[in-house]
C-alpha atoms as a PDB file:
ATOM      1  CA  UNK A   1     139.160  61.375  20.815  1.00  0.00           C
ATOM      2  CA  UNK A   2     142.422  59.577  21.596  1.00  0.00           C
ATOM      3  CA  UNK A   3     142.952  59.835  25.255  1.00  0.00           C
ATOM      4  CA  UNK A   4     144.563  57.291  27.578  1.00  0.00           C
ATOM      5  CA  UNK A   5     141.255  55.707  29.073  1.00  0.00           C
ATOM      6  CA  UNK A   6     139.791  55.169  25.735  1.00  0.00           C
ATOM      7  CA  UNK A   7     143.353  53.656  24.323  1.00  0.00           C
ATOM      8  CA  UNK A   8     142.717  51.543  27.783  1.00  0.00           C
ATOM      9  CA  UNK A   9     139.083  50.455  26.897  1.00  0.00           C
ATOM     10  CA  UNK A  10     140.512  50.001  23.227  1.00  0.00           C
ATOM     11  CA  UNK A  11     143.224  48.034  24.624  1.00  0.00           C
ATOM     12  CA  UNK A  12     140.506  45.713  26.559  1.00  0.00           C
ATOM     13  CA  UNK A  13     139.017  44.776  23.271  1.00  0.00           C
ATOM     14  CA  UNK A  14     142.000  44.256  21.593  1.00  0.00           C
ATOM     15  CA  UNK A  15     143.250  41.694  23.610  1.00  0.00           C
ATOM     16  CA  UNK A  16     140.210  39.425  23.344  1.00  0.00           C
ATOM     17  CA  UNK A  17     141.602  37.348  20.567  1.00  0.00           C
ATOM     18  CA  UNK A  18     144.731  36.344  22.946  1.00  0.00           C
ATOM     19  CA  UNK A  19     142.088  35.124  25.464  1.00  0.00           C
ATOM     20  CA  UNK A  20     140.129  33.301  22.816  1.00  0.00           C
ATOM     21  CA  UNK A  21     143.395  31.834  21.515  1.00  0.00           C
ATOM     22  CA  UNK A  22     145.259  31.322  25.218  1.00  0.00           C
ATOM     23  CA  UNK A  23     141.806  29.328  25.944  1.00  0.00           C
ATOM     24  CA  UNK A  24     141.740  27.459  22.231  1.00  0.00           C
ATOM     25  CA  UNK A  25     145.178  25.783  22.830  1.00  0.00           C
ATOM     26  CA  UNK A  26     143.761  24.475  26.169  1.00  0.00           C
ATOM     27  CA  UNK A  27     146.511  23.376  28.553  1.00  0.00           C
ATOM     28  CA  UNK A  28     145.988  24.557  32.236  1.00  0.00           C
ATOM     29  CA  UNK A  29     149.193  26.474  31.686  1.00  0.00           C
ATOM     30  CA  UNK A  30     147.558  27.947  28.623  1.00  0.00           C
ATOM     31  CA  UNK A  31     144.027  28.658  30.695  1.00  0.00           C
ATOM     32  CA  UNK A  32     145.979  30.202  33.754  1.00  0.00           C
ATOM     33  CA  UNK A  33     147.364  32.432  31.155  1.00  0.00           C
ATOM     34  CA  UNK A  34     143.974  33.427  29.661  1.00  0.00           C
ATOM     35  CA  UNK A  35     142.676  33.918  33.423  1.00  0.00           C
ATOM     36  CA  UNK A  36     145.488  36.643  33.756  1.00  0.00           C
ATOM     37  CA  UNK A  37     144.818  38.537  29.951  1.00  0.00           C
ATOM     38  CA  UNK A  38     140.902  38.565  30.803  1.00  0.00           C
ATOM     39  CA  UNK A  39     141.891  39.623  34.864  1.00  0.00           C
ATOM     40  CA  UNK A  40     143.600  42.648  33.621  1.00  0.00           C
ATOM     41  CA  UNK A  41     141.392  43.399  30.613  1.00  0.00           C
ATOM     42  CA  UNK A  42     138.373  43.385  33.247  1.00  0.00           C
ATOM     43  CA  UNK A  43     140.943  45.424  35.881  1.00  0.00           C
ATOM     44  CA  UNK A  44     140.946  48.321  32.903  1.00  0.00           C
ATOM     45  CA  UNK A  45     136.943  48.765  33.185  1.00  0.00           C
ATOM     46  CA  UNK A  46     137.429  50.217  36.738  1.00  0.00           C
ATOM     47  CA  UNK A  47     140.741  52.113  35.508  1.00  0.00           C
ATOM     48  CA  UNK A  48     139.300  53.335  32.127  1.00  0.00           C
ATOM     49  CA  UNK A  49     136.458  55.159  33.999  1.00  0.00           C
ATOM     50  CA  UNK A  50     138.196  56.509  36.951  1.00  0.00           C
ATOM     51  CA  UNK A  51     141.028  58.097  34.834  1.00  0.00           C
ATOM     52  CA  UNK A  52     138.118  59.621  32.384  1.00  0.00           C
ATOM     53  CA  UNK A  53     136.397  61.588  35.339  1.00  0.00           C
ATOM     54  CA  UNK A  54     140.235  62.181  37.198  1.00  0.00           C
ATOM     55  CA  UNK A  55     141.732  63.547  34.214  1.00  0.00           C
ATOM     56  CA  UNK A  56     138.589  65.314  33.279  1.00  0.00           C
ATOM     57  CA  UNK A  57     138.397  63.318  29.426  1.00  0.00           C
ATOM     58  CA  UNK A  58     135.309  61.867  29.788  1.00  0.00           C
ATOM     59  CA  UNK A  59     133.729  61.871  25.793  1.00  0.00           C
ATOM     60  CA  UNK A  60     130.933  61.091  23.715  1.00  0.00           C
ATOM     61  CA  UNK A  61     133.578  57.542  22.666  1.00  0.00           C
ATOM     62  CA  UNK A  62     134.250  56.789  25.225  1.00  0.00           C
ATOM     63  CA  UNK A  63     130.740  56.390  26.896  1.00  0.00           C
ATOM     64  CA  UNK A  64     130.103  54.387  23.644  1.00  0.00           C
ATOM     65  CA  UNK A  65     133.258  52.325  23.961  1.00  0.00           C
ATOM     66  CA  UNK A  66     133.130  51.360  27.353  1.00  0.00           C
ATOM     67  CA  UNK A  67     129.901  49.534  27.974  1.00  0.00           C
ATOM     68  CA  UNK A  68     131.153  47.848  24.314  1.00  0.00           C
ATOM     69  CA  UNK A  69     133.833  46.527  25.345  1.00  0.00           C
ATOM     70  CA  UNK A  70     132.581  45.251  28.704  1.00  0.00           C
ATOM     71  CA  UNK A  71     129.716  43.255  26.112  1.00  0.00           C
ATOM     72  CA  UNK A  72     132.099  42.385  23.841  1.00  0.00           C
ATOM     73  CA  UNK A  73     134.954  40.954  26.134  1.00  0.00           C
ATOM     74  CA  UNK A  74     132.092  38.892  28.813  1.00  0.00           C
ATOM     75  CA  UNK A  75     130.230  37.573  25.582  1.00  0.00           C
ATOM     76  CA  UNK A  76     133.439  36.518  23.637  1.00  0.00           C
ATOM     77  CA  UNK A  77     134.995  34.641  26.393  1.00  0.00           C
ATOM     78  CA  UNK A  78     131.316  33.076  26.662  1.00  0.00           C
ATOM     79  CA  UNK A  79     130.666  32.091  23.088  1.00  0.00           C
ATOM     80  CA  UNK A  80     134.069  30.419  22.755  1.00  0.00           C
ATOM     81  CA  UNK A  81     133.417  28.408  26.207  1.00  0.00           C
ATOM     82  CA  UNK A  82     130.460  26.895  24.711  1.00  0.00           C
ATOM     83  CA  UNK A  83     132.047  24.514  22.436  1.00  0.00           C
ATOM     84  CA  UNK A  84     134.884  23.351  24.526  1.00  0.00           C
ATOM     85  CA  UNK A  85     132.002  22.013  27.418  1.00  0.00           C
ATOM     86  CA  UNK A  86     132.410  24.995  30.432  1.00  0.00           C
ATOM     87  CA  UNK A  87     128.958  26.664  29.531  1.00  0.00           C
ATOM     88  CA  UNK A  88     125.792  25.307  28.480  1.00  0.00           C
ATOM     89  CA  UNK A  89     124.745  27.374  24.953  1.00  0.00           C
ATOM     90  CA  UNK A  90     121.071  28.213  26.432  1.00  0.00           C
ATOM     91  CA  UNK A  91     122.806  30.364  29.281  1.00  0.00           C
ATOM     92  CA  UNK A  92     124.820  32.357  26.570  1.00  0.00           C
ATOM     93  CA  UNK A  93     121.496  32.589  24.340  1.00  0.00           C
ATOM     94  CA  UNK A  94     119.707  34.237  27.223  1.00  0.00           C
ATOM     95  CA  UNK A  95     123.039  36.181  28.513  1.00  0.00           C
ATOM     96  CA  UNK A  96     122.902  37.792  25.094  1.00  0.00           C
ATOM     97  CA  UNK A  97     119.422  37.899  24.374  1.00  0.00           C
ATOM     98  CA  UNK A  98     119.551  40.272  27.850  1.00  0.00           C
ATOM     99  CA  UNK A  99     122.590  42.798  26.575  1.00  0.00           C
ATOM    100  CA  UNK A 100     120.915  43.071  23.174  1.00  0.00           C
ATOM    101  CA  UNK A 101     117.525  43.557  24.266  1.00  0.00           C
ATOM    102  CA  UNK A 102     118.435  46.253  27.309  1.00  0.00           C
ATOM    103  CA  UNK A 103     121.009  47.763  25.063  1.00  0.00           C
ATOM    104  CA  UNK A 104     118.223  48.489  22.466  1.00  0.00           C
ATOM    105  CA  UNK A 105     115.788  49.812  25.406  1.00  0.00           C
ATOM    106  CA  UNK A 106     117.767  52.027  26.610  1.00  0.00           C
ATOM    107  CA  UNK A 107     119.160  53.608  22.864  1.00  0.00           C
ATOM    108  CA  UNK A 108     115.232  54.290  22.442  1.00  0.00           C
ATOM    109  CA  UNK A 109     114.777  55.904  25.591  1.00  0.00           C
ATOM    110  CA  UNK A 110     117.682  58.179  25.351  1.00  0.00           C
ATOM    111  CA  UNK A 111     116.369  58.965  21.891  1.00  0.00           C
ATOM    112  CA  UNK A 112     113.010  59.966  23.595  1.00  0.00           C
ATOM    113  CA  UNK A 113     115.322  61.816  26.278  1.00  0.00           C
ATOM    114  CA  UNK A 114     114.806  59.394  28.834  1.00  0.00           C
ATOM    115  CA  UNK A 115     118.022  58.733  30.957  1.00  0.00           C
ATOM    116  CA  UNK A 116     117.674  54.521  32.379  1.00  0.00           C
ATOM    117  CA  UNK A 117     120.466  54.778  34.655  1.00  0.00           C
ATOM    118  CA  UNK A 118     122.143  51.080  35.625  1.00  0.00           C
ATOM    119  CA  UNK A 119     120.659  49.565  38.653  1.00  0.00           C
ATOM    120  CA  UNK A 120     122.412  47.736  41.667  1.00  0.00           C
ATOM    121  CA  UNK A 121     121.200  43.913  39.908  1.00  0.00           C
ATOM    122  CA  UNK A 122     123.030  45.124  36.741  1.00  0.00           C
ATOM    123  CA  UNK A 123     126.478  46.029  38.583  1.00  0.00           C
ATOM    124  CA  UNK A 124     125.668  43.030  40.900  1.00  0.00           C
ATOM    125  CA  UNK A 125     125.232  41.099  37.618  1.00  0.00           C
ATOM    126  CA  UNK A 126     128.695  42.200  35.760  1.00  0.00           C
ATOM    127  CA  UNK A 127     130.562  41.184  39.005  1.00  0.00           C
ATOM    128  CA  UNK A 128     129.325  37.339  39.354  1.00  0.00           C
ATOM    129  CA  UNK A 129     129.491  36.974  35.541  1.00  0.00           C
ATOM    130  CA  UNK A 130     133.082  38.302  35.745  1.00  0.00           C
ATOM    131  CA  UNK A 131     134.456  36.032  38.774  1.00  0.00           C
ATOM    132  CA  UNK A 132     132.309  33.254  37.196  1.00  0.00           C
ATOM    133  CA  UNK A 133     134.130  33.576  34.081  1.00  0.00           C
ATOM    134  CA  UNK A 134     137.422  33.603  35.907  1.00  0.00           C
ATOM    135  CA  UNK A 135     136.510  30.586  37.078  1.00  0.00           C
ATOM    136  CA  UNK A 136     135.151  28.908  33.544  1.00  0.00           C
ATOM    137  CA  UNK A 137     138.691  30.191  32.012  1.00  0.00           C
ATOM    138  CA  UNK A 138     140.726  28.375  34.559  1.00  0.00           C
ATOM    139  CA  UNK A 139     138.682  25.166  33.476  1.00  0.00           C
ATOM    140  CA  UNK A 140     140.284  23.152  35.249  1.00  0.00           C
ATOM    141  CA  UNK A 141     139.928  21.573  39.414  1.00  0.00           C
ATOM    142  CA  UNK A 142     142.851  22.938  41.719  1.00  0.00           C
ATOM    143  CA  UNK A 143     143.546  22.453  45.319  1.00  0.00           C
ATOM    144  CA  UNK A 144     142.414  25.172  46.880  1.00  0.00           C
ATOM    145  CA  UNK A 145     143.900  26.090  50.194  1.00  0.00           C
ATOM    146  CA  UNK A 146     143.466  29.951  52.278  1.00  0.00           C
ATOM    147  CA  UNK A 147     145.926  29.250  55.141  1.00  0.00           C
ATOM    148  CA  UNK A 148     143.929  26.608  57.676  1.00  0.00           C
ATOM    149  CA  UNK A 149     141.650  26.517  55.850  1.00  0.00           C
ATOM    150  CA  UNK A 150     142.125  23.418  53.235  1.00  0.00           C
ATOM    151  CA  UNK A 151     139.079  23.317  51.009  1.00  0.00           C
ATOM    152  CA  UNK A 152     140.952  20.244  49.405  1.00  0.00           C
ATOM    153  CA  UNK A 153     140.232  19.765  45.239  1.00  0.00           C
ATOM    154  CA  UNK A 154     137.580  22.535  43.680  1.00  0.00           C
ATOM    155  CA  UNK A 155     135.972  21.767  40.054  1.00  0.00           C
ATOM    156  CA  UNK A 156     136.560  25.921  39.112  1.00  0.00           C
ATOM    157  CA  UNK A 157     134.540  24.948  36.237  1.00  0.00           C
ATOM    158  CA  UNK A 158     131.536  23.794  38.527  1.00  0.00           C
ATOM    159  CA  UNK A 159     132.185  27.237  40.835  1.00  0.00           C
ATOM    160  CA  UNK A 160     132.385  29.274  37.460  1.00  0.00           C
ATOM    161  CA  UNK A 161     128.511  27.812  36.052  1.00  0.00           C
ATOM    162  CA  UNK A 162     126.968  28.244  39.464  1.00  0.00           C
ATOM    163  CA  UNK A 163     128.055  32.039  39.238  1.00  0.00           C
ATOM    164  CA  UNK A 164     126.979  32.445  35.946  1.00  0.00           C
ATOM    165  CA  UNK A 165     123.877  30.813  36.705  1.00  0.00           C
ATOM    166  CA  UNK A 166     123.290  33.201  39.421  1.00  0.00           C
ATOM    167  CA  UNK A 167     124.145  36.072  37.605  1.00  0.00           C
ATOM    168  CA  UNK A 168     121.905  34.950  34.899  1.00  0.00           C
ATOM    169  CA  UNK A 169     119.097  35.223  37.752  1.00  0.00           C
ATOM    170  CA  UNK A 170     120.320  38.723  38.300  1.00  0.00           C
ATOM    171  CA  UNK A 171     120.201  39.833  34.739  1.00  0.00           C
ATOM    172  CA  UNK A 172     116.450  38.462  34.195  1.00  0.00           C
ATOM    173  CA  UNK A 173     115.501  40.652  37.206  1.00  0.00           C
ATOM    174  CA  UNK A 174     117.823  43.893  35.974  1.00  0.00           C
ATOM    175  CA  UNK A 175     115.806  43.683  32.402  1.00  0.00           C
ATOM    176  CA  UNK A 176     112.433  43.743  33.850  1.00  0.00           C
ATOM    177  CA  UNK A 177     113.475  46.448  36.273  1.00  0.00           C
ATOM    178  CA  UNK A 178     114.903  48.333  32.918  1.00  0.00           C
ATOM    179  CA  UNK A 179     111.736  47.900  31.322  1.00  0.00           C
ATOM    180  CA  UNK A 180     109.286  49.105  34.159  1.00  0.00           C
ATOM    181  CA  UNK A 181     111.409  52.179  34.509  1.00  0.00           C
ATOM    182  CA  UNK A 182     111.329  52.825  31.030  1.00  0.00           C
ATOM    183  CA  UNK A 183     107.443  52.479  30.892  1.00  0.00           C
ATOM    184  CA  UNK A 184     107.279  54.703  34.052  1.00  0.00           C
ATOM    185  CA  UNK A 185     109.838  57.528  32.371  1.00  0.00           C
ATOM    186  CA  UNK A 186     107.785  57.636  29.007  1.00  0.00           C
ATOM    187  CA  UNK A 187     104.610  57.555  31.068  1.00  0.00           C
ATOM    188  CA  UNK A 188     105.477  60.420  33.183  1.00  0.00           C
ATOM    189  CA  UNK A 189     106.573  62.175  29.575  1.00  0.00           C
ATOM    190  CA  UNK A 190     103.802  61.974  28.272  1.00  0.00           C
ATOM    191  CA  UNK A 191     101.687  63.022  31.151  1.00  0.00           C
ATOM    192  CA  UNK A 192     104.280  66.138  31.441  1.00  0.00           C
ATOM    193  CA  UNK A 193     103.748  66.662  27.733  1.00  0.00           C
ATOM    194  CA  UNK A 194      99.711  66.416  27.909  1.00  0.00           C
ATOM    195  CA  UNK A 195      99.759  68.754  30.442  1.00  0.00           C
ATOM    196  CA  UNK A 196     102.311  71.485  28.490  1.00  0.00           C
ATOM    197  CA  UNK A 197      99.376  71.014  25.859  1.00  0.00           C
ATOM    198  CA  UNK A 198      96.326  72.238  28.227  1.00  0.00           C
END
């Protein structure tokens, strides 16, 4: 169904080859550049959805796409950081080991009509890993100054692992909180469903 937030969450995985590109080439001009492309391909995730329930177009793609692109765009930007020295490859490894593996939980419960919605560590999660990536893009130290306050030269890089390290911390915790409410959900099914039986 071609409505304008799916052509938006469309749009966000289209323009993932620009940021793997913008970031390929390398120069800070070229990595400020990629911040802005992923900044406004992230901005869309929060636009996408609010314009689905706003304009009332809120589909069966769309709830598919969405999540998708989110995956594809964080993971992307992620894989390609790995060999230019931002990321270490065992964070990525367990970043997608995580989406895979909670992705594939909750497919099976909704096939057993079990609804895992996502928790607060999950949204808590997507929001470090996106800042964090900000950060990694911009690969480079910058003096960083907020008025006063002069915080003098900042390794962005450095900033960008610690987030990503922290939201890795998150994700660990959101998969094992997927998991027990998954166990709980098809235990109380099946309870319900012995009980229908009596």
């Amino acid at each position: 169904m071609c409505n304008l937030p799916n052509v938006l969450t469309m749009g966000r995985i289209a323009v993932i080859p620009l940021v793997i590109v913008l970031l390929d080439r390398g120069t800070p001009r070229d990595c400020i550049w990629a911040a802005i492309v992923y900044s406004l391909a992230a901005l869309t995730d929060l636009v996408d959805g609010y314009l689905a329930r706003r304009l009332n177009v809120v589909s069966v793609l769309g709830k598919f796409l969405d999540p998708l692109a989110d995956k594809l765009l964080v993971m992307a930007t992620l894989v390609w950081m790995v060999p230019l020295g931002r990321i270490p490859g065992w964070v990525v490894i367990l970043l997608l080991a995580r989406e895979i593996s909670v992705t594939a939980l909750r497919s099976i419960a909704s096939t057993e009509g079990v609804i895992i919605a996502a928790g607060g560590g999950g949204k808590t999660k997507t929001a470090l890993q996106m800042v964090g990536i900000l950060c990694l893009i911009l690969g480079y130290p910058y003096h960083l100054s907020f008025g006063p306050l002069d915080l003098g030269l900042v390794d962005l890089v450095l900033v960008g692992r610690w987030l990503v390290y922290i939201s890795l911390a998150f994700s660990l915790v959101s998969a094992v909180e997927y998991v027990r409410l998954f166990a709980a959900a098809v235990e109380a099914k099946e309870r319900s469903a012995a009980a229908a039986r009596r």
